[in-house]
Each structure stands twice: as C-alpha cells, then as structure tokens.
C-alpha atoms as a PDB file:
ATOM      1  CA  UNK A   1      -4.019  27.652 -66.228  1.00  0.00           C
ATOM      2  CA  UNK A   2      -4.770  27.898 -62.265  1.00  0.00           C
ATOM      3  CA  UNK A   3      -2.179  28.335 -60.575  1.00  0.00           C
ATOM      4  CA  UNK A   4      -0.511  31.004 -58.463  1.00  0.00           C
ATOM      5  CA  UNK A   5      -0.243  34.396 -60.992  1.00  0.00           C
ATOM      6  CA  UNK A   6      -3.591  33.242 -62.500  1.00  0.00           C
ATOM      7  CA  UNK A   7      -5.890  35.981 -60.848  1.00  0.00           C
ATOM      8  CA  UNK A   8      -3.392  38.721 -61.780  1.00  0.00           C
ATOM      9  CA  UNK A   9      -2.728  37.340 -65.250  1.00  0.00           C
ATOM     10  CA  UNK A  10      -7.062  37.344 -65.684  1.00  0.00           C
ATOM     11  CA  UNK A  11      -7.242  40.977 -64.879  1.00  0.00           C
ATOM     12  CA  UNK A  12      -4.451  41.605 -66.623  1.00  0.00           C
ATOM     13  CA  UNK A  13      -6.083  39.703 -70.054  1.00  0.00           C
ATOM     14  CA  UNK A  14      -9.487  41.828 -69.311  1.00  0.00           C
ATOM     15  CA  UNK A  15      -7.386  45.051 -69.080  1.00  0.00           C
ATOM     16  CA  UNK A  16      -6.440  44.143 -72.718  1.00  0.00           C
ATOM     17  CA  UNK A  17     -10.019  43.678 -73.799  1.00  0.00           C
ATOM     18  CA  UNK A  18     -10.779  39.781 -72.854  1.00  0.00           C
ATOM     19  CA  UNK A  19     -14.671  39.035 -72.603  1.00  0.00           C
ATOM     20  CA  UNK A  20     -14.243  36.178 -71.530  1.00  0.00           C
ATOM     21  CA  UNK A  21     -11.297  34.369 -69.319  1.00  0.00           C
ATOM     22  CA  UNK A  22     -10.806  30.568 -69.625  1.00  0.00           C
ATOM     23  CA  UNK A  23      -9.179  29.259 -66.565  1.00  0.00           C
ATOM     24  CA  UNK A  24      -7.402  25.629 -67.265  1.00  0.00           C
ATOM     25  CA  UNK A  25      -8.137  22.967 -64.205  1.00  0.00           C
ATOM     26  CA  UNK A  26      -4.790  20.609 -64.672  1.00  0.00           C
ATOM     27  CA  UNK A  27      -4.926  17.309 -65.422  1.00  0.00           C
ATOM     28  CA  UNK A  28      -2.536  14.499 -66.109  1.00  0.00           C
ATOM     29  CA  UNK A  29      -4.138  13.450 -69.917  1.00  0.00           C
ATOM     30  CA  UNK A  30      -5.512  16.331 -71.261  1.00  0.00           C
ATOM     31  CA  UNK A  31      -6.419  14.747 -74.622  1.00  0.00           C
ATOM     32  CA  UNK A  32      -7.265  17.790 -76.864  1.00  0.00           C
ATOM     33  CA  UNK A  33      -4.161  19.918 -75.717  1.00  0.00           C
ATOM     34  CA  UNK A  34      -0.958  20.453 -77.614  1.00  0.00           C
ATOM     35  CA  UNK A  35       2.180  20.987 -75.653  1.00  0.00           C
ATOM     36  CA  UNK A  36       1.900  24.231 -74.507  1.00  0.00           C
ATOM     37  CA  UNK A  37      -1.449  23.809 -72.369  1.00  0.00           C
ATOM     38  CA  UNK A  38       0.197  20.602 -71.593  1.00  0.00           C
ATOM     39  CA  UNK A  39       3.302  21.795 -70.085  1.00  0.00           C
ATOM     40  CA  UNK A  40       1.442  24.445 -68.445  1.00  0.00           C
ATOM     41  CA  UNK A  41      -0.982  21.258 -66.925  1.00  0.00           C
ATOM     42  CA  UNK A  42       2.430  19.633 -65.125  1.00  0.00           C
ATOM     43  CA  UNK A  43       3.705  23.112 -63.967  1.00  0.00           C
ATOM     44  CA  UNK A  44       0.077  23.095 -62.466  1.00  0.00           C
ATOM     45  CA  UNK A  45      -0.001  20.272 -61.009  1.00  0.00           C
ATOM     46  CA  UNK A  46       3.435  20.141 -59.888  1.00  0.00           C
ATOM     47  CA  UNK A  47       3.240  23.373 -57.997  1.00  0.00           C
ATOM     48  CA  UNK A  48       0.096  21.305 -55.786  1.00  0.00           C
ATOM     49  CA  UNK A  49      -2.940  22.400 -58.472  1.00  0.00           C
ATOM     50  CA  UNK A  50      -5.336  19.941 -57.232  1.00  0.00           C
ATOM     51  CA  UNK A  51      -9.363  20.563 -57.903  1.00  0.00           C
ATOM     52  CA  UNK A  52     -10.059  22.619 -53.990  1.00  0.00           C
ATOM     53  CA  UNK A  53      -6.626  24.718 -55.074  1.00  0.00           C
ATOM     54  CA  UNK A  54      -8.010  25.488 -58.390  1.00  0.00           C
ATOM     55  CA  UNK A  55     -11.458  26.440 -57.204  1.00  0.00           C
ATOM     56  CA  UNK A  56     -10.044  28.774 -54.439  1.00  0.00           C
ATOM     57  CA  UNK A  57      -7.531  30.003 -57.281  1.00  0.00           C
ATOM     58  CA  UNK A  58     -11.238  30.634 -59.205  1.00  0.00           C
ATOM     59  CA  UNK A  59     -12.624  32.241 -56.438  1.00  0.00           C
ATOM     60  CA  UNK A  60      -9.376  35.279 -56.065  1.00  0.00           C
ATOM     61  CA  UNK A  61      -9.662  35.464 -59.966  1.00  0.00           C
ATOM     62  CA  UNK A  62     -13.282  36.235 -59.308  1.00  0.00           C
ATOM     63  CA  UNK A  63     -12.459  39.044 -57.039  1.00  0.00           C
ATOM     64  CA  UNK A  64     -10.585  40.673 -59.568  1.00  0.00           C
ATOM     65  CA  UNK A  65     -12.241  40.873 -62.652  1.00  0.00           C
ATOM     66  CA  UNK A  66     -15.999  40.892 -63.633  1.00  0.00           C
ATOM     67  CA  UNK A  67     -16.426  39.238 -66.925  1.00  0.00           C
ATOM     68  CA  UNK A  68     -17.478  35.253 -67.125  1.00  0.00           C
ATOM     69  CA  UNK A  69     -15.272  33.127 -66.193  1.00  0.00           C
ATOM     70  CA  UNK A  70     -14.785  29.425 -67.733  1.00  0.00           C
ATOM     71  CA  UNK A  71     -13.153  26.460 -66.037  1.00  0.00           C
ATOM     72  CA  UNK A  72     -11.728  24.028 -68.879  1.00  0.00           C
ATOM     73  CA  UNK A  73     -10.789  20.607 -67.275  1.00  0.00           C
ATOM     74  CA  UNK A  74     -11.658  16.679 -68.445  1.00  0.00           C
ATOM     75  CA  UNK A  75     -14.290  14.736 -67.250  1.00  0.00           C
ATOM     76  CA  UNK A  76     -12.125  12.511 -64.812  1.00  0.00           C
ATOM     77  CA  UNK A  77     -11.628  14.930 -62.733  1.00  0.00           C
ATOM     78  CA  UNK A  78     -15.476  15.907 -62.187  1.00  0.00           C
ATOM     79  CA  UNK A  79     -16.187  12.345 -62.122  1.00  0.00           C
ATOM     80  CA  UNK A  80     -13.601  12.004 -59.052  1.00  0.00           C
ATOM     81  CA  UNK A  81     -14.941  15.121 -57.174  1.00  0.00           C
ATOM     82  CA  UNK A  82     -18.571  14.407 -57.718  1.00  0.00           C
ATOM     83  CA  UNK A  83     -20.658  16.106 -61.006  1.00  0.00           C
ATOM     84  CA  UNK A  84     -23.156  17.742 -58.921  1.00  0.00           C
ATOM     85  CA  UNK A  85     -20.956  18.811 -56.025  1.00  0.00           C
ATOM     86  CA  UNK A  86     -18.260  20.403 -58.798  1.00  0.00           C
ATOM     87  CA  UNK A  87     -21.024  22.075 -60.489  1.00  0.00           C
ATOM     88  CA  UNK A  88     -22.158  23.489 -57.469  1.00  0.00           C
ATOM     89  CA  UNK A  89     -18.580  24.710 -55.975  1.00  0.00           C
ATOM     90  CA  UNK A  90     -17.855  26.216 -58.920  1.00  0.00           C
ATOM     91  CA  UNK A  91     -20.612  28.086 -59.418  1.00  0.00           C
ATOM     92  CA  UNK A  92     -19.912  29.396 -56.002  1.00  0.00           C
ATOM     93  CA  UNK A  93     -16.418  30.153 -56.876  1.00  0.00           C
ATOM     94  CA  UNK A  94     -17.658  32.256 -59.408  1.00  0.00           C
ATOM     95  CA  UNK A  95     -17.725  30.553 -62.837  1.00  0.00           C
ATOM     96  CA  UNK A  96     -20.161  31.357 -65.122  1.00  0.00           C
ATOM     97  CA  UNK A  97     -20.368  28.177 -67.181  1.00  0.00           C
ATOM     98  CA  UNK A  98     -17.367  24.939 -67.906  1.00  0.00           C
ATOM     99  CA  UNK A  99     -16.016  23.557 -70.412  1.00  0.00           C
ATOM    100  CA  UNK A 100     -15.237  19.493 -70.299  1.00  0.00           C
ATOM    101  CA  UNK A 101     -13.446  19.059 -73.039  1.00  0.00           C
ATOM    102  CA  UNK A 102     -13.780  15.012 -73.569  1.00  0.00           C
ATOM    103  CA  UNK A 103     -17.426  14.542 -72.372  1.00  0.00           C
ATOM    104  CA  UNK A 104     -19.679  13.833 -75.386  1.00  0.00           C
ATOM    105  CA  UNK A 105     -23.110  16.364 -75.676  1.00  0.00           C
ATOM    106  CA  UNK A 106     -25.345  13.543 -74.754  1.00  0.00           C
ATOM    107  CA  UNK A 107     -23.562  12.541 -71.376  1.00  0.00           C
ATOM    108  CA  UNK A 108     -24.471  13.972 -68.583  1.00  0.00           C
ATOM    109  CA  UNK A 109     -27.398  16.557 -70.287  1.00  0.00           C
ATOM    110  CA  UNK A 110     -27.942  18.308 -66.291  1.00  0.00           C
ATOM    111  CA  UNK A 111     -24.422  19.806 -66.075  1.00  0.00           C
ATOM    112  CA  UNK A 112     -24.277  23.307 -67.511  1.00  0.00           C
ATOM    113  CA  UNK A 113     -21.567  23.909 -70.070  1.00  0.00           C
ATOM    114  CA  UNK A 114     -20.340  25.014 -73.428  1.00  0.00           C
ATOM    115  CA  UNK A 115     -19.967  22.687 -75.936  1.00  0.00           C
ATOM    116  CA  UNK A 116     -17.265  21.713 -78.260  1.00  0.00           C
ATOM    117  CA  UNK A 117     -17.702  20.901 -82.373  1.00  0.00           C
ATOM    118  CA  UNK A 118     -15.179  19.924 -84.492  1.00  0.00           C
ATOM    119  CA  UNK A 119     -14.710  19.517 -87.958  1.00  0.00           C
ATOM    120  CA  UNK A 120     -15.560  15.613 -87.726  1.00  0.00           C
ATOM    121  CA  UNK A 121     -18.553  16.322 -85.846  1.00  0.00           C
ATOM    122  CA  UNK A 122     -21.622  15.055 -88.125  1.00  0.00           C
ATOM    123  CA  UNK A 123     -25.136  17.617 -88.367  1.00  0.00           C
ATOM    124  CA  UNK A 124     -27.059  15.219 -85.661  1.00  0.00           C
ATOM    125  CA  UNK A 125     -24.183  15.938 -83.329  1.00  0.00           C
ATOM    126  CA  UNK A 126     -24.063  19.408 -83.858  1.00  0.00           C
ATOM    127  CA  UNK A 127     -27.412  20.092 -83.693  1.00  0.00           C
ATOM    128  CA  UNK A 128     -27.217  18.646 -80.149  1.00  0.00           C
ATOM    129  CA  UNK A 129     -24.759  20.119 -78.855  1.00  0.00           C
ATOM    130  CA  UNK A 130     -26.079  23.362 -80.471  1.00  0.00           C
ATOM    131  CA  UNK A 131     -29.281  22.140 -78.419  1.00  0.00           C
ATOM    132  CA  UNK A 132     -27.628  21.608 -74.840  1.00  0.00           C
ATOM    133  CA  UNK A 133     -24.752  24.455 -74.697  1.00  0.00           C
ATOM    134  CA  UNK A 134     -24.601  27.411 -72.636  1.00  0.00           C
ATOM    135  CA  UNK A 135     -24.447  30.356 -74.444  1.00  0.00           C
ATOM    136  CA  UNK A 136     -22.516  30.019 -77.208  1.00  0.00           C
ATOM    137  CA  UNK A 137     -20.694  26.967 -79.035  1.00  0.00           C
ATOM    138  CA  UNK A 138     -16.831  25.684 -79.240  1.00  0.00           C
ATOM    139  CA  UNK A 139     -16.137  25.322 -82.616  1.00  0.00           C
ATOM    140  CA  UNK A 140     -12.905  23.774 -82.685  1.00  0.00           C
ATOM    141  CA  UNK A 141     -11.331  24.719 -85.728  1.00  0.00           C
ATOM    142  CA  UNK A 142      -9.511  21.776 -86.547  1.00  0.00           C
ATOM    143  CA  UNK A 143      -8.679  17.653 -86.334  1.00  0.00           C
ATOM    144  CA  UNK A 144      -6.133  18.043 -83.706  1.00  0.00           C
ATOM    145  CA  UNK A 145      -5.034  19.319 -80.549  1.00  0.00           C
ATOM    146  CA  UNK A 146      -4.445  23.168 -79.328  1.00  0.00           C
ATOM    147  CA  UNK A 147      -1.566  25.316 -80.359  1.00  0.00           C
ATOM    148  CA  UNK A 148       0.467  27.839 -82.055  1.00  0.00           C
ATOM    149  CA  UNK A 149      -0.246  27.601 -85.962  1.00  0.00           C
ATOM    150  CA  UNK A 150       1.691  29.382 -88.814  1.00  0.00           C
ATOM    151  CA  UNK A 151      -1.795  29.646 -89.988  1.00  0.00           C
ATOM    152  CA  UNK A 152      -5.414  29.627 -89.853  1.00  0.00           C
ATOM    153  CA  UNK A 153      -7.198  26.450 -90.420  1.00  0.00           C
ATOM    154  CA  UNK A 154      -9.125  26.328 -93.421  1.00  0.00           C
ATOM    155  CA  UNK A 155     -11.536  23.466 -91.795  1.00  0.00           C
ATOM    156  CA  UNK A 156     -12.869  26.890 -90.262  1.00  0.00           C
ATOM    157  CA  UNK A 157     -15.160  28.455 -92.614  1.00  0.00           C
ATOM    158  CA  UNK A 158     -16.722  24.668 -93.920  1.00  0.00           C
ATOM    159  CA  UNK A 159     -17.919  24.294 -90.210  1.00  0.00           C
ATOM    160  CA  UNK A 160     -18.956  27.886 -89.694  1.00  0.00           C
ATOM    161  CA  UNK A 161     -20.943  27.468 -92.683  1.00  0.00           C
ATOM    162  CA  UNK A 162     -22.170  23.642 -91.659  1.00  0.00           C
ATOM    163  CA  UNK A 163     -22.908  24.900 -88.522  1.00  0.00           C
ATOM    164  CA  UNK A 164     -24.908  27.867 -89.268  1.00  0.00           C
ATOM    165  CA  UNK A 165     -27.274  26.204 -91.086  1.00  0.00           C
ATOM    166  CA  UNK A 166     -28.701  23.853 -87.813  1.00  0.00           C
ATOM    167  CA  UNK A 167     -28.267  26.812 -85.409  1.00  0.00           C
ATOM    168  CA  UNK A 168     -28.517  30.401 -84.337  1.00  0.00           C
ATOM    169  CA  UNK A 169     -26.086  30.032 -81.296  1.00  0.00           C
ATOM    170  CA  UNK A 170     -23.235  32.215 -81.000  1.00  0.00           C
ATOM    171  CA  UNK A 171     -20.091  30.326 -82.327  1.00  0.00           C
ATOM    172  CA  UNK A 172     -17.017  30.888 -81.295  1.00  0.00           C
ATOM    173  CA  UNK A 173     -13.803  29.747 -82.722  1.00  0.00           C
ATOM    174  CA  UNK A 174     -10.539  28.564 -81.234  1.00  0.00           C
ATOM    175  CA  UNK A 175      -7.502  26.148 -81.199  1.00  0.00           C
ATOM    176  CA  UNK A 176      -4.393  27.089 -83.322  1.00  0.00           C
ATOM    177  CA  UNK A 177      -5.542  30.880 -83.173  1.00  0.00           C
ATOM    178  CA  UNK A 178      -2.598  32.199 -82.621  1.00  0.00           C
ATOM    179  CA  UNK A 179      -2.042  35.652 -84.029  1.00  0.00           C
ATOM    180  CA  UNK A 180      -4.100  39.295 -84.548  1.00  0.00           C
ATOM    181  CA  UNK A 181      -4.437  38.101 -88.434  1.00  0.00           C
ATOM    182  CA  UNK A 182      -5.742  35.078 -87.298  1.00  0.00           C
ATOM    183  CA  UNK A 183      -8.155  36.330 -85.110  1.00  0.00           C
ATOM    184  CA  UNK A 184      -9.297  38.894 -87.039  1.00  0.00           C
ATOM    185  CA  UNK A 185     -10.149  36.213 -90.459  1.00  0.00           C
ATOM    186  CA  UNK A 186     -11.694  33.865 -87.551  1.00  0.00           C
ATOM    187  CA  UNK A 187     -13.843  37.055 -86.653  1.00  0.00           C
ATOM    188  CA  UNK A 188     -15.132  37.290 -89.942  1.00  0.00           C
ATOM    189  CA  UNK A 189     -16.282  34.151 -90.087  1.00  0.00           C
ATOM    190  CA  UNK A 190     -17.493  33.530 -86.362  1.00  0.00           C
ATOM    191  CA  UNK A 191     -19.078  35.589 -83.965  1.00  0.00           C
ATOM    192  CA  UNK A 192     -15.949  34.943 -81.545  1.00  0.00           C
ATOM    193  CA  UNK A 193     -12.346  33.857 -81.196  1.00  0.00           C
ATOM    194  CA  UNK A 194     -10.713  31.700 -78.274  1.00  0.00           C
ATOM    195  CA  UNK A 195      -6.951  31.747 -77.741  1.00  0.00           C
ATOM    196  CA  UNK A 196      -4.912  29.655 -75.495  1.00  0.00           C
ATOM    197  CA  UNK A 197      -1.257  28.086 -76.306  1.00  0.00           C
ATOM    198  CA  UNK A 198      -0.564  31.970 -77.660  1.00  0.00           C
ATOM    199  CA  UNK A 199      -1.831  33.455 -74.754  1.00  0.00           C
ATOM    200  CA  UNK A 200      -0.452  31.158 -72.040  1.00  0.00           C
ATOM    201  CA  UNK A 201       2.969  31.946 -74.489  1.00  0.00           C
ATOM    202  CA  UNK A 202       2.617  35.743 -73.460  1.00  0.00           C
ATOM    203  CA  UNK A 203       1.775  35.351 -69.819  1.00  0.00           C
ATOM    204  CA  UNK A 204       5.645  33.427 -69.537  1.00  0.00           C
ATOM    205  CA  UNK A 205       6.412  37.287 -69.559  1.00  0.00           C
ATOM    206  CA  UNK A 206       3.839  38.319 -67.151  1.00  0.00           C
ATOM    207  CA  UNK A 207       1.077  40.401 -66.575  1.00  0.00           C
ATOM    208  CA  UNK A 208       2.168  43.598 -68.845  1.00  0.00           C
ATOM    209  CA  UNK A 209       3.173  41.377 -71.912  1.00  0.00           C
ATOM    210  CA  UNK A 210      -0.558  39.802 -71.411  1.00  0.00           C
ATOM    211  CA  UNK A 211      -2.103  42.607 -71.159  1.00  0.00           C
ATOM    212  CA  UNK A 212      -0.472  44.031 -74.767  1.00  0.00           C
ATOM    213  CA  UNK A 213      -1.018  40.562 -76.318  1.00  0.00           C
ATOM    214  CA  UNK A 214      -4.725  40.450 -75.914  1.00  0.00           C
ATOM    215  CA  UNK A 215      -5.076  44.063 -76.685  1.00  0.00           C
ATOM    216  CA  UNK A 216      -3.356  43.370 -79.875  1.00  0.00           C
ATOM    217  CA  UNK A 217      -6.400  40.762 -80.955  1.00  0.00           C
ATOM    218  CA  UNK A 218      -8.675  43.489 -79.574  1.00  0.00           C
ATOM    219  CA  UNK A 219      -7.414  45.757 -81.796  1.00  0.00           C
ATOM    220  CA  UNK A 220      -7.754  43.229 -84.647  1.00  0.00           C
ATOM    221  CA  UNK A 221     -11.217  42.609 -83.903  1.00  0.00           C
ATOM    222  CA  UNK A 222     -12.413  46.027 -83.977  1.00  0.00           C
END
C-alpha cells in the first residue's frame, strides 16, 4: 500500500526475490479486499494518501528497484482524476501496467491493464479479458475478497484448467495465498502467484521481516 515505508518495503520484497511489486492506491470501498488490504487502505488514507501522493510515492519506489511495478486501485478514483491523464502520470511515475480491480474487461478497452478472472467468470468473459490484458492474467482464485487462508482454494485448478483452454496468456494466481505451501501448489498449477494480505502482514515488521517472507515463497517456487 503507498504510503510512507512503501519504496523501502518494494526493494526490500525484490531483495527477497519479488518479480513483480503491486503497489495499493487507497480507497475508501475497496470492494474485492478483505480486512487486511482494507485496514492498510484507511492507514493510507489517513496518513494524507491521496492519488498525486501515491504517484510521487510510485515515482521514489521507482528509483529503487527495477522490476514492473503495478498500481492496484478502483475505478472511482481514475474516473475522478481523469482515465487518460492517470494513465499517462503513471506511466511517468514509472508503472509498468494497473490493475482496476472493479472495472469490467469491456469498459474502457484503451486503458492498459491486467485483468482479473474469477471463478464465476463465464468462457466469453474470459476469453476477453484474456483478449485485452497486459501481459499476463489475474486469476482470482476464489468467490470472495483477499486474505489470509488456512488453505488453498480448490476453485484454483477448475479455472486454471477452464482458462487454459481459451488462452495462452500467462496466468497468475492470487487472493488467499498466504503461505510457501500455498504458493508453491498455486505454482504448479499457474505460471505465477500474487500475495498481498500475507505480505502487507510481514511488512508490520518492516523491511528485514519482508525481505525473509518473500524469500521464503521464492524458495518454494524454485
């Protein structure tokens, strides 16, 4: 989540072996997020997280690290800072692509992002989004919002499998991934893993304790 530690807590996730850093843009209703991306949200945005904030904070997270960075945010905000003009300021901030979590594949087709699947998600709307992402696909592994699980989902491998047959995009999997075990059975079904309330859980300790948590899912993967 942007906010003040956030570039220091990004290089210390890619000195444990991230790829890829997702960096949370508050908002008040974040829909798809359990309670610990949701209390992170109101630290955010109590501590003055507003969209300029988070793009500067994306700007001295891009100075430290090189791998692609993600904003995750909802589509009110975007729609109340302009599409094109947040598109364009955070490409110059340094993201690589976004993710809006609540804005359906066929809104919108111009603005570059990843897109999210779900178990509910029928083959026409998969095959779209599969058609419009960038790069690789969300799959999100379950019907419900983010967060620690006991364990993985088994509404995973149905969808990988679902999936795989409309497209050769990259998936990656995430929400309620929460553990090395659980990463590594995601990684043997998907080509990727995505962790957030677990992560976000090990920052509360700081840099160092991020740094071991993600290289314990590296070492899981490998």
């Amino acid at each position: 989540m942007a906010g003040r530690e956030t570039p220091d807590l990004a290089a210390a996730a890619v000195a444990g072996g991230a790829d890829v850093v997702e960096l949370g843009f508050p908002f008040s209703d974040p829909l798809a997020d359990g309670p610990a991306i949701r209390l992170a949200a109101e630290r955010a945005l109590a501590e003055g997280m507003r969209t300029a904030a988070c793009l500067d904070c994306l700007r001295r997270t891009r100075a430290l690290v090189d791998v692609p960075l993600v904003p995750m945010t909802y589509a009110a905000l975007l729609e109340a800072y302009g599409w094109e003009r947040f598109a364009a300021d955070a490409a110059d901030a340094g993201a690589t692509s976004l993710i809006v979590a609540d804005l359906p594949a066929d809104l919108h087709p111009a603005l570059r992002r990843v897109q999210l699947v779900a178990p509910t998600s029928s083959d026409e709307r998969i095959e779209l989004a599969a058609a419009r992402t960038d790069g690789w696909l969300y799959l999100v592994t379950l019907t419900g919002t983010t967060g620690v699980r006991s364990e993985l989902s088994p509404e995973l491998a149905p969808l990988v499998e679902r999936t795989r047959r409309l497209t050769e995009i990259p998936l990656y999997a995430g929400f309620g991934i929460s553990t090395p075990a659980h990463a590594a059975a995601a990684a043997e079904l998907a080509d990727g893993v995505v962790v957030g309330s677990a992560a976000l859980a090990a920052a509360e300790d700081g840099p160092r304790a991020l740094e071991r948590f993600v290289a314990s899912l590296r070492a899981a993967l490998t």
